[in-house]
Protein backbone atom coordinates (compact mmCIF):
# COMPACT_ATOMS: atom_id res chain seq x y z
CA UNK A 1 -23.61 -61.15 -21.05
CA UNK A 2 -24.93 -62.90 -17.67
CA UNK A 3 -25.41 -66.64 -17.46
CA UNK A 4 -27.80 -66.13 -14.72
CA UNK A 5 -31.81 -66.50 -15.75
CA UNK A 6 -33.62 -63.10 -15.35
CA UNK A 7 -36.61 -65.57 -14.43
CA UNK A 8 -34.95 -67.54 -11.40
CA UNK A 9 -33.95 -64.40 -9.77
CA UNK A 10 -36.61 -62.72 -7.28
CA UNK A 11 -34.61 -61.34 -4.90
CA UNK A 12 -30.68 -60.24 -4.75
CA UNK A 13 -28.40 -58.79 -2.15
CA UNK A 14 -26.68 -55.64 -3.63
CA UNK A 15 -23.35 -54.39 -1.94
CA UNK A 16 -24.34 -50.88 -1.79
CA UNK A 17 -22.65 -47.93 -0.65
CA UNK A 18 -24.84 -44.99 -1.63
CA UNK A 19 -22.96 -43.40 -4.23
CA UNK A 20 -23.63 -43.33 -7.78
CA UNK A 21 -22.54 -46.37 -9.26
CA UNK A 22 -24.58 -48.98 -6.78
CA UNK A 23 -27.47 -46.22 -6.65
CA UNK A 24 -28.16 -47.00 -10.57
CA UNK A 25 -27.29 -50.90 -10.27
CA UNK A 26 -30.15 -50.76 -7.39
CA UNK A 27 -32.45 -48.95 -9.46
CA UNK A 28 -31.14 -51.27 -12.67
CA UNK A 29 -31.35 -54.79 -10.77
CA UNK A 30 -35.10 -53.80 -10.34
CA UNK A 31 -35.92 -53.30 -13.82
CA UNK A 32 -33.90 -55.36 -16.00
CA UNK A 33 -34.60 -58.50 -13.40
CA UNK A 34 -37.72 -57.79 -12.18
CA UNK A 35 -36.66 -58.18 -8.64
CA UNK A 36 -36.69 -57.33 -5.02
CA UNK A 37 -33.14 -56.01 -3.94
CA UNK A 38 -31.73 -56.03 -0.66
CA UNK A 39 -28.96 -53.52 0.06
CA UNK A 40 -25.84 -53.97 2.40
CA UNK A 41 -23.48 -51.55 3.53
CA UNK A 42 -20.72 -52.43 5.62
CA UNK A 43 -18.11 -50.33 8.21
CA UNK A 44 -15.04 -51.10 7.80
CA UNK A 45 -13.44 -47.98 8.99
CA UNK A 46 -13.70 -45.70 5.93
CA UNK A 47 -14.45 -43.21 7.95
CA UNK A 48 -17.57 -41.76 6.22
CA UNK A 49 -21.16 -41.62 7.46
CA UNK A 50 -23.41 -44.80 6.34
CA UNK A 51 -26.74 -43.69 7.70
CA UNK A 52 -27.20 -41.09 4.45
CA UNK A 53 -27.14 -44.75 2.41
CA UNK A 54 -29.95 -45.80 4.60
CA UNK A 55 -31.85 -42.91 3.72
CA UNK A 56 -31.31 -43.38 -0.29
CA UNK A 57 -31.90 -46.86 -0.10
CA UNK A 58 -35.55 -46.06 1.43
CA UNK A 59 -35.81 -43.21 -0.87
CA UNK A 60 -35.46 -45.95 -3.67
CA UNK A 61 -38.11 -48.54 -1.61
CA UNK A 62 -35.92 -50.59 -0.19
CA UNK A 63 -37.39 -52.41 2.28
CA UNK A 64 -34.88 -54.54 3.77
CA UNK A 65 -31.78 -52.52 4.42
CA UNK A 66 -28.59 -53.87 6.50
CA UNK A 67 -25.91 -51.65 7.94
CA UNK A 68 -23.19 -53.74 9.39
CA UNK A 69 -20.31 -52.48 11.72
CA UNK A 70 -17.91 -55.27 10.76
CA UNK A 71 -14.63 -53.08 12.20
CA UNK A 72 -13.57 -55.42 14.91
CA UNK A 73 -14.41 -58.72 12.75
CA UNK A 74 -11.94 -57.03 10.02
CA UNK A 75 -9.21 -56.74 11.94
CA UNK A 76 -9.28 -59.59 14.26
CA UNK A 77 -10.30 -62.26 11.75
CA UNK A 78 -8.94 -60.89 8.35
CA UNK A 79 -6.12 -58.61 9.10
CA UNK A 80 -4.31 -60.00 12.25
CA UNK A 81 -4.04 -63.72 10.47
CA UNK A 82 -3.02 -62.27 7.69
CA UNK A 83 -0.17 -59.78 9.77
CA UNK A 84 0.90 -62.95 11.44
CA UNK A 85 2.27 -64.24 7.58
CA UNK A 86 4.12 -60.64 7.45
CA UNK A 87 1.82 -60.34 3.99
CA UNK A 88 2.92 -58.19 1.35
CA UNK A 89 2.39 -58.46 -2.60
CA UNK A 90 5.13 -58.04 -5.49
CA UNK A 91 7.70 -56.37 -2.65
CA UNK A 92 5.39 -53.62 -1.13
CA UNK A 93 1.74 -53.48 -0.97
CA UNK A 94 0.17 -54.25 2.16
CA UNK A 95 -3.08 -56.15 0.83
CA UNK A 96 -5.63 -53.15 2.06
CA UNK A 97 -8.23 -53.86 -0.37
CA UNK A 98 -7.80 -57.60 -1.04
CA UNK A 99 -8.47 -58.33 2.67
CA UNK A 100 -11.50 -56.47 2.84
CA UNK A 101 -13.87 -58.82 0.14
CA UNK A 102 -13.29 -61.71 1.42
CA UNK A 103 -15.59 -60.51 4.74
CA UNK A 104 -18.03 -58.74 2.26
CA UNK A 105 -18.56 -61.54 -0.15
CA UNK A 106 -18.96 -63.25 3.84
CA UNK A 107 -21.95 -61.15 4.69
CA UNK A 108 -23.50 -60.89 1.37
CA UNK A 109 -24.05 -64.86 1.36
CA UNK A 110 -24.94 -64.80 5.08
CA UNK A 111 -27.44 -62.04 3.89
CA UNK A 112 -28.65 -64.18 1.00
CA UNK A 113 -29.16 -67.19 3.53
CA UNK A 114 -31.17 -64.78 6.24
CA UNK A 115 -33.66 -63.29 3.61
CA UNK A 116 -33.90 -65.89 1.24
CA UNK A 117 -32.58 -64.36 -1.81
CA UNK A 118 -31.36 -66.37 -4.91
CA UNK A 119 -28.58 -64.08 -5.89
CA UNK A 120 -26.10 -61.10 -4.73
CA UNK A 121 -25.09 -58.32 -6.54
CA UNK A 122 -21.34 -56.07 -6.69
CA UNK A 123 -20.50 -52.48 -8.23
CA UNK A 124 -16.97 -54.14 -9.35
CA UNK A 125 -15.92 -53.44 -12.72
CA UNK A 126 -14.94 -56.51 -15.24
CA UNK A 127 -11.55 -54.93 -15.49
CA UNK A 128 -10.37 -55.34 -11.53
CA UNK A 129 -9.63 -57.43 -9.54
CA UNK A 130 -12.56 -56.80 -6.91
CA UNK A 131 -15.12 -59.21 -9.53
CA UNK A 132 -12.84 -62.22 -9.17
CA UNK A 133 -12.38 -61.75 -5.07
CA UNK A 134 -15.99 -61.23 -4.50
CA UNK A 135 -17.14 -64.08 -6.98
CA UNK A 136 -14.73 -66.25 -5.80
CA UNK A 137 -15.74 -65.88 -2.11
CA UNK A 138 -18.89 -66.07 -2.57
CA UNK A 139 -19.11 -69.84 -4.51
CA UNK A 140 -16.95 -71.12 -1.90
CA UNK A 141 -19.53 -70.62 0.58
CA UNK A 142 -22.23 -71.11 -1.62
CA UNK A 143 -21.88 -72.70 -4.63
CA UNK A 144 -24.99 -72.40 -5.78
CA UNK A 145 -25.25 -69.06 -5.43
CA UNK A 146 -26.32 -66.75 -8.57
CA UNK A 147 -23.73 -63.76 -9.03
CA UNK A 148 -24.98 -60.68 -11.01
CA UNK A 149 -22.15 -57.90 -12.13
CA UNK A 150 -24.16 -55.08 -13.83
CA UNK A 151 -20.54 -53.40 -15.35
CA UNK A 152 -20.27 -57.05 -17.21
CA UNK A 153 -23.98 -56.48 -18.68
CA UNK A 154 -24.94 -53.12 -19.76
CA UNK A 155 -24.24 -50.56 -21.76
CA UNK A 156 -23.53 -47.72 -19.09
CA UNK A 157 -20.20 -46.92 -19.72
CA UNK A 158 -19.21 -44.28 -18.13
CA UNK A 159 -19.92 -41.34 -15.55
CA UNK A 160 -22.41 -39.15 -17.63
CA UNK A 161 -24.42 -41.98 -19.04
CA UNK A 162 -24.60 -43.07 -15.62
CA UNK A 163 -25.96 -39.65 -14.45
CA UNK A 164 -28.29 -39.65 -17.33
CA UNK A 165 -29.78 -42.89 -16.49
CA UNK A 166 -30.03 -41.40 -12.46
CA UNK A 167 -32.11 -38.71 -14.29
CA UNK A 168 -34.55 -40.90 -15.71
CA UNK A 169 -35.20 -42.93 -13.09
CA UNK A 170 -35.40 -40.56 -10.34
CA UNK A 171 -32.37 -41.66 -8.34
CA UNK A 172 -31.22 -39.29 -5.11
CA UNK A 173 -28.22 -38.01 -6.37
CA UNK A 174 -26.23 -35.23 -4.29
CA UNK A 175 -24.24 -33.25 -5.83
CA UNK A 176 -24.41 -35.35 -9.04
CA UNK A 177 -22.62 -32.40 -11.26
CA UNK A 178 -20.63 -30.89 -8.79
CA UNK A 179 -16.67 -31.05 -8.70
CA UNK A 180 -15.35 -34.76 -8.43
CA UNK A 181 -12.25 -36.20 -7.46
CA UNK A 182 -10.30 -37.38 -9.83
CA UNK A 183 -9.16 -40.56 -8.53
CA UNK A 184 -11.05 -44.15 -7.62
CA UNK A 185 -10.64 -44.44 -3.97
CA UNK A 186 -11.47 -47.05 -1.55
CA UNK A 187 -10.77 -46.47 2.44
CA UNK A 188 -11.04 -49.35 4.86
CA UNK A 189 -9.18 -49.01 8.62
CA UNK A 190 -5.98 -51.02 6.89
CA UNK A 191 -5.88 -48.53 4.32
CA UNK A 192 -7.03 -46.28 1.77
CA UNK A 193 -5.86 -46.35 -2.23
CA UNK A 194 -6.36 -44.35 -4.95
CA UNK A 195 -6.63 -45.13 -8.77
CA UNK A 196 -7.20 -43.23 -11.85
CA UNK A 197 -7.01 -39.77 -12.97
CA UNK A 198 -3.02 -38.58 -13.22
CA UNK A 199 -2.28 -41.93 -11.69
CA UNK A 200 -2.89 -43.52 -15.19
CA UNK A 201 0.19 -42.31 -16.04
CA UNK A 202 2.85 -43.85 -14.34
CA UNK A 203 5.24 -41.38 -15.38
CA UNK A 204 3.26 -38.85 -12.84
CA UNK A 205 4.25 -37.85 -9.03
CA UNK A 206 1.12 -38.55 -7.04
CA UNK A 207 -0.03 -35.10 -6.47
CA UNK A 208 0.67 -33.86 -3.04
CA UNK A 209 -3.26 -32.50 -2.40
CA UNK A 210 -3.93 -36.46 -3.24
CA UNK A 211 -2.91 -37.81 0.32
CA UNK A 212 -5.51 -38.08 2.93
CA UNK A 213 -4.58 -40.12 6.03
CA UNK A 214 -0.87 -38.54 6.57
CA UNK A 215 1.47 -35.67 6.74
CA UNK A 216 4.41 -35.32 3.88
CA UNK A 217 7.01 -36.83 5.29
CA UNK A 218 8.88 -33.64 4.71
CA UNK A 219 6.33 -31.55 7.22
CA UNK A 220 5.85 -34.54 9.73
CA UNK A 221 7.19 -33.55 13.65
CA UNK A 222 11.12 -32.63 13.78
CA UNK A 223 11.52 -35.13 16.90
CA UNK A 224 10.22 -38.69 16.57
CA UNK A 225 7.88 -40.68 18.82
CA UNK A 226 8.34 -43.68 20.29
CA UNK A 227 5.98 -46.11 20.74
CA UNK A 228 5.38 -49.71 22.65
CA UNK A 229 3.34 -52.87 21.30
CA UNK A 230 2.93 -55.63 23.55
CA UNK A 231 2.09 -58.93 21.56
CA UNK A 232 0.51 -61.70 22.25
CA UNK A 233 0.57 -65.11 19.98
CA UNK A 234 1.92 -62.87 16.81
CA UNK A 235 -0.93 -60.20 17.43
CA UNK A 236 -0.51 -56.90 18.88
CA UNK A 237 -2.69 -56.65 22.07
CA UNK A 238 -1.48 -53.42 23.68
CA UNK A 239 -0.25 -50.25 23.25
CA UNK A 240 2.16 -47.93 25.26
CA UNK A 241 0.57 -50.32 28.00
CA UNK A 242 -2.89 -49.90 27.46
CA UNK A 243 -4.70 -52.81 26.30
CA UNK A 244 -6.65 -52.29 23.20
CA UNK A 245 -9.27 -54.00 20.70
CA UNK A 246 -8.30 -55.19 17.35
CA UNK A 247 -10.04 -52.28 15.55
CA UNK A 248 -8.97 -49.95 17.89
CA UNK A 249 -5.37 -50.58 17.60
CA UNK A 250 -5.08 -49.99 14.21
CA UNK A 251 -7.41 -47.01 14.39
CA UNK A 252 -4.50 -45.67 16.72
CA UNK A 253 -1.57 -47.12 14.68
CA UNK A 254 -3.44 -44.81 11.98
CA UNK A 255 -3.66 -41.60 13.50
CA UNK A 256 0.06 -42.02 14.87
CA UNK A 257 1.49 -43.16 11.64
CA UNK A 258 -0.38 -40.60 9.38
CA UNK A 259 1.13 -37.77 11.76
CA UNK A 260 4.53 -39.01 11.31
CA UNK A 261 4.26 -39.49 7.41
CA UNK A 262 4.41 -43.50 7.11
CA UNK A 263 2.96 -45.96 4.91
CA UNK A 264 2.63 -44.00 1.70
CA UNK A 265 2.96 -46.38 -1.30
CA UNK A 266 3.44 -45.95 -5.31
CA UNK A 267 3.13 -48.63 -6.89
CA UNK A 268 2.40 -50.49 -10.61
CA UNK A 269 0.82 -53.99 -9.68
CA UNK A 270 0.20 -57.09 -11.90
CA UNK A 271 -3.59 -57.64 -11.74
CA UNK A 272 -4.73 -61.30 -11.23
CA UNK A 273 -7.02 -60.36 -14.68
CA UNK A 274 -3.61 -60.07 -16.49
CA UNK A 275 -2.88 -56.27 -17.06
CA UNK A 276 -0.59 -53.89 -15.13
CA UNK A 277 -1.71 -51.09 -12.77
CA UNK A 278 -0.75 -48.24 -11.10
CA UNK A 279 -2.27 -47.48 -7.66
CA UNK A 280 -0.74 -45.53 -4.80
CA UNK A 281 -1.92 -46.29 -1.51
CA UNK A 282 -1.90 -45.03 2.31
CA UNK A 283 -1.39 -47.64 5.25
CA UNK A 284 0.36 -46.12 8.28
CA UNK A 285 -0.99 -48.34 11.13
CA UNK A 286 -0.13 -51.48 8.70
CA UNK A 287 3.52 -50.58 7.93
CA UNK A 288 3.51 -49.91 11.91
CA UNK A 289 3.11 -53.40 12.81
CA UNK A 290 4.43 -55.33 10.15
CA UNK A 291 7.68 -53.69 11.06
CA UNK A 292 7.07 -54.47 14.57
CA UNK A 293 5.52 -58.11 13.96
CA UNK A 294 8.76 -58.77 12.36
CA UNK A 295 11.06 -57.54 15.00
CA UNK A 296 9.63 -59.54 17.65
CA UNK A 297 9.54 -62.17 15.54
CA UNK A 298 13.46 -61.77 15.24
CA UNK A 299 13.84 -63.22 18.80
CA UNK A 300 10.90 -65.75 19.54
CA UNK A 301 10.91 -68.00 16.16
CA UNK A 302 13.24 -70.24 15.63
CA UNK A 303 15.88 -69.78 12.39
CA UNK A 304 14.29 -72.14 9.98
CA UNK A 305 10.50 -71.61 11.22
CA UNK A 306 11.49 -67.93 10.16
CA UNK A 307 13.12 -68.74 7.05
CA UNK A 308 10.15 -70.93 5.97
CA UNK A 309 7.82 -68.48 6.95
CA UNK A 310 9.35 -65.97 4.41
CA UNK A 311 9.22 -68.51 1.89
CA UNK A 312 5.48 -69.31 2.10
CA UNK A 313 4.55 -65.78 2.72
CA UNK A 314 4.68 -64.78 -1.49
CA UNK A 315 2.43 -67.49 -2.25
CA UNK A 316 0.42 -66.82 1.08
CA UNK A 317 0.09 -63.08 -0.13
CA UNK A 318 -0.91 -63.95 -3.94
CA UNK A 319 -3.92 -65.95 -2.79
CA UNK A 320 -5.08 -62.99 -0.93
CA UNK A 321 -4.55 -60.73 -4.11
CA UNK A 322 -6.13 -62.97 -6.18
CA UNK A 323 -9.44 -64.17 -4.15
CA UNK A 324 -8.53 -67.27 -2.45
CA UNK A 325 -9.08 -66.29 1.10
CA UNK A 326 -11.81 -69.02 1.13
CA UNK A 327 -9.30 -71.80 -0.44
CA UNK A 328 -8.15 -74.99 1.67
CA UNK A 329 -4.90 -73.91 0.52
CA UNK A 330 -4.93 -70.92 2.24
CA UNK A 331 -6.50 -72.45 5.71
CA UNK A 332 -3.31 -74.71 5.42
CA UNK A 333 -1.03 -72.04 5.12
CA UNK A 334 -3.09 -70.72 7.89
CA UNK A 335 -2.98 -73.25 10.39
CA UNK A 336 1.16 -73.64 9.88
CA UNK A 337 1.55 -69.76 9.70
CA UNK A 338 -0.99 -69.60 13.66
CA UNK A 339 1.40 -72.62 14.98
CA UNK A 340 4.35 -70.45 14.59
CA UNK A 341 3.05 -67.12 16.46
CA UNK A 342 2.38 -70.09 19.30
CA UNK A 343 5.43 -67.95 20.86
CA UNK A 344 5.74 -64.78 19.50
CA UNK A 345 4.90 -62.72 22.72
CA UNK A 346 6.55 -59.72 24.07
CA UNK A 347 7.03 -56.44 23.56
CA UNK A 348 8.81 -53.88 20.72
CA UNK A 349 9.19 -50.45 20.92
CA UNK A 350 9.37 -48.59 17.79
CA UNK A 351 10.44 -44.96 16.53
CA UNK A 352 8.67 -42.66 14.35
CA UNK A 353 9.95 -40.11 12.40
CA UNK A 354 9.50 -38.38 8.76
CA UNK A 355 8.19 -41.61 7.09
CA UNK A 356 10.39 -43.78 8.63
CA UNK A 357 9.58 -46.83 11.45
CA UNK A 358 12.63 -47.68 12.90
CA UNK A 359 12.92 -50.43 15.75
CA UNK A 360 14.69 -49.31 18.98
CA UNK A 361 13.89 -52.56 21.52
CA UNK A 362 12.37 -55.70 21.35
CA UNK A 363 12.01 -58.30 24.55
CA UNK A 364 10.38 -61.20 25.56
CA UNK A 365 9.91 -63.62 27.88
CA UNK A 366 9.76 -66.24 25.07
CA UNK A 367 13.09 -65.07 23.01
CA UNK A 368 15.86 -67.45 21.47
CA UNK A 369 18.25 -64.81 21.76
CA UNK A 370 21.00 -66.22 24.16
CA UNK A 371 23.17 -62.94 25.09
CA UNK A 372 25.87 -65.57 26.58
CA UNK A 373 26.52 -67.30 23.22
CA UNK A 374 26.00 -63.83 20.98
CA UNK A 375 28.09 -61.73 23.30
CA UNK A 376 31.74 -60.66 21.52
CA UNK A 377 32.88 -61.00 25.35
CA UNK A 378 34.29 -63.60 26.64
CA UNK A 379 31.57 -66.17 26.93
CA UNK A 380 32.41 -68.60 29.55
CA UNK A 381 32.92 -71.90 27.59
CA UNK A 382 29.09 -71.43 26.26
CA UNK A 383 30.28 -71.11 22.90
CA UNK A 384 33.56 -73.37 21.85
CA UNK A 385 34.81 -71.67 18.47
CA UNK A 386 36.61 -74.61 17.44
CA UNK A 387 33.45 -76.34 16.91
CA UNK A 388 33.37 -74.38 13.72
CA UNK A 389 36.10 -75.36 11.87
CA UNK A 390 34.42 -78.98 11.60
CA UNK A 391 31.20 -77.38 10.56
CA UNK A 392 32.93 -75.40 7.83
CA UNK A 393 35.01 -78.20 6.67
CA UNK A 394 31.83 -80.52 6.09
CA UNK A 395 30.19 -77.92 4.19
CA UNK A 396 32.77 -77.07 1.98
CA UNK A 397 33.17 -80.72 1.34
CA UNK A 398 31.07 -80.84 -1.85
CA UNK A 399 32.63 -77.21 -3.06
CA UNK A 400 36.69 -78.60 -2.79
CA UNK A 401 35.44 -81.42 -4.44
CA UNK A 402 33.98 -79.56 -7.65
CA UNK A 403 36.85 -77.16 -7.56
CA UNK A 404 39.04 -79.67 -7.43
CA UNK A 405 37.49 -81.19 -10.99
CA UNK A 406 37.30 -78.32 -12.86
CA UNK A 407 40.81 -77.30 -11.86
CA UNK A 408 42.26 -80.96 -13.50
């Protein structure tokens, strides 16, 4: 049941990708609210043509229709920052979807604003998490705004009864009975993930024909490859010494990773909606540089700016997960997380082989590494060992002491 007024609602913004699910809700919005609808596709690297959606959408009489290549905006302004934290949820995943709504829910206000519509519109189920990041990012840049989820209102439960309803309404549909995939997918350039089907099980070995982006690790190259990414304030900024965009980098990071096998994921996450699910996901370029973030990281921060860093990066990640790109909480974490990367420049060069990223070399110009006081030589006088002994004494000082009073 909707809280929003079917007669305050003339004109919504629809996420819409074409397919069948937002091809209904378009059709749906316009007769169960009476309104004008507004669709808005956006590239973020899935790698799939968007003009056919432009073509539906005017087959449907849509008149205003917005196609956005957000690609670089992605990955300089949502997946760098969030890189620089080393982000990764419950141990492993790599936050592919969760960092994509928080730029959609973005553009669907800044749609709402430009046409002067009084509500926008998502294809998110009310058993995801997807509802609660786009609702969520949308009040906090518009409180105001009026939020319509179609799966949380009618009666269309499923795949036929969604076809069915296509039928009656004349909605394009290609190849509406033909062979499906079993599994939910969603592709982005961070990653792509897939849900449902065998996965539901999470007894079950992702099947191998599953896979998209990469080779089995067990038919990736016999030799590895090594690579160099030159960084600059925590972001990578060139490759093998070529400079490179945001989105092209990790386009390239992609297509290297996926050849070598890396950044396949099988996982069972705890939703932020409170129920456990399995999803297995692909995300070669990201596994690529968080392993090499963190290695030149290694020598440019400072021991406890690292160790605090780690700390904050769990709760850093879950507010991501959950929606809260848009919180002040997360801008603060922001702001400390940016002032760290203030020297994190230089350069790491990283192998690749069968699934594996494996650092070989990191330098900088910036580093804390002091080969004079870590060398197992002899040193100089750099480093007086006796100094120790002190330290270790005064540390222990509270440990003798306890022993000492449970021994009486």
């Amino acid at each position: 049941m909707s809280d929003v007024n079917k007669a305050d609602v003339n004109k919504v913004v629809l996420a819409y990708s074409g397919g069948l699910d937002t091809s209904v809700i378009l059709k749906w919005l316009e007769v169960e609210y009476g309104c004008e609808v507004v669709t808005f596709t956006a590239d973020l690297g899935q790698g799939e043509e968007l003009e056919p959606a432009r073509a539906k959408a005017e087959a449907m009489g849509v008149k205003e229709i917005y196609i956005d290549d957000l690609r670089e905006e992605f990955v300089r302004d949502f997946v760098y920052p969030m890189f620089r934290a080393n982000a990764i949820y419950e141990g492993v995943y790599l936050l592919g979807t969760s960092i994509a709504r928080p730029l959609i829910a973005k553009r669907l206000i800044e749609i709402a604003r430009e046409t002067g519509a009084d509500a926008i519109s998502h294809g998110a189920t009310g058993k995801g998490n997807d509802q609660v990041r786009f609702e969520l990012g949308a009040y906090a840049l518009e409180p105001d705004i009026k939020v319509i989820a179609p799966w949380r209102e009618w009666d269309l439960g499923g795949r036929e009864t969604l076809l069915a309803y296509a039928d009656e309404h004349n909605i394009p549909i290609e190849m509406s009975r033909g062979a499906k995939s079993p599994f939910s997918q969603d592709a982005n350039l961070l990653h792509i993930s897939y849900e449902g089907g065998p996965l539901e099980d999470p007894a079950n070995e992702p099947p191998s024909e599953m896979w998209r982006w990469s080779t089995s690790p067990e038919f990736a190259p016999n030799d590895g490859q090594y690579i160099e990414i030159g960084y600059e304030n925590g972001d990578p900024v060139s490759l093998d010494g070529k400079v490179l965009s945001p989105a092209t980098m990790l386009a390239e990071l992609n297509r290297l990773g996926g050849i070598h096998g890396i950044g396949r994921l099988d996982m069972v996450e705890n939703r932020f909606v409170g129920m456990k699910s399995r999803g297995a996901y692909e995300t070669p370029g990201g596994t690529i540089m968080l392993t090499g973030h963190r290695a030149i990281e290694s020598i440019c921060l400072d021991r406890e700016v690292a160790h605090l860093k780690d700390e904050l990066m769990p709760r850093y990640a879950k507010l991501i997960y959950n929606g809260f790109w848009w919180s002040p909480e997360r801008e603060m974490l922001q702001a400390a997380i940016d002032y760290s990367q203030a020297r994190v420049n230089g350069t790491v060069i990283l192998k690749l082989y069968k699934g594996n990223v494996m650092v070989a070399g990191r330098k900088s110009d910036d580093t804390l590494f002091d080969e004079k006081i870590a060398t197992f030589e002899d040193d100089g006088g750099t480093y007086d060992q006796a100094d120790a002994a002190g330290f270790i004494k005064l540390n222990a000082l509270r440990l003798r002491n306890l022993a000492r009073r449970d021994l009486r």
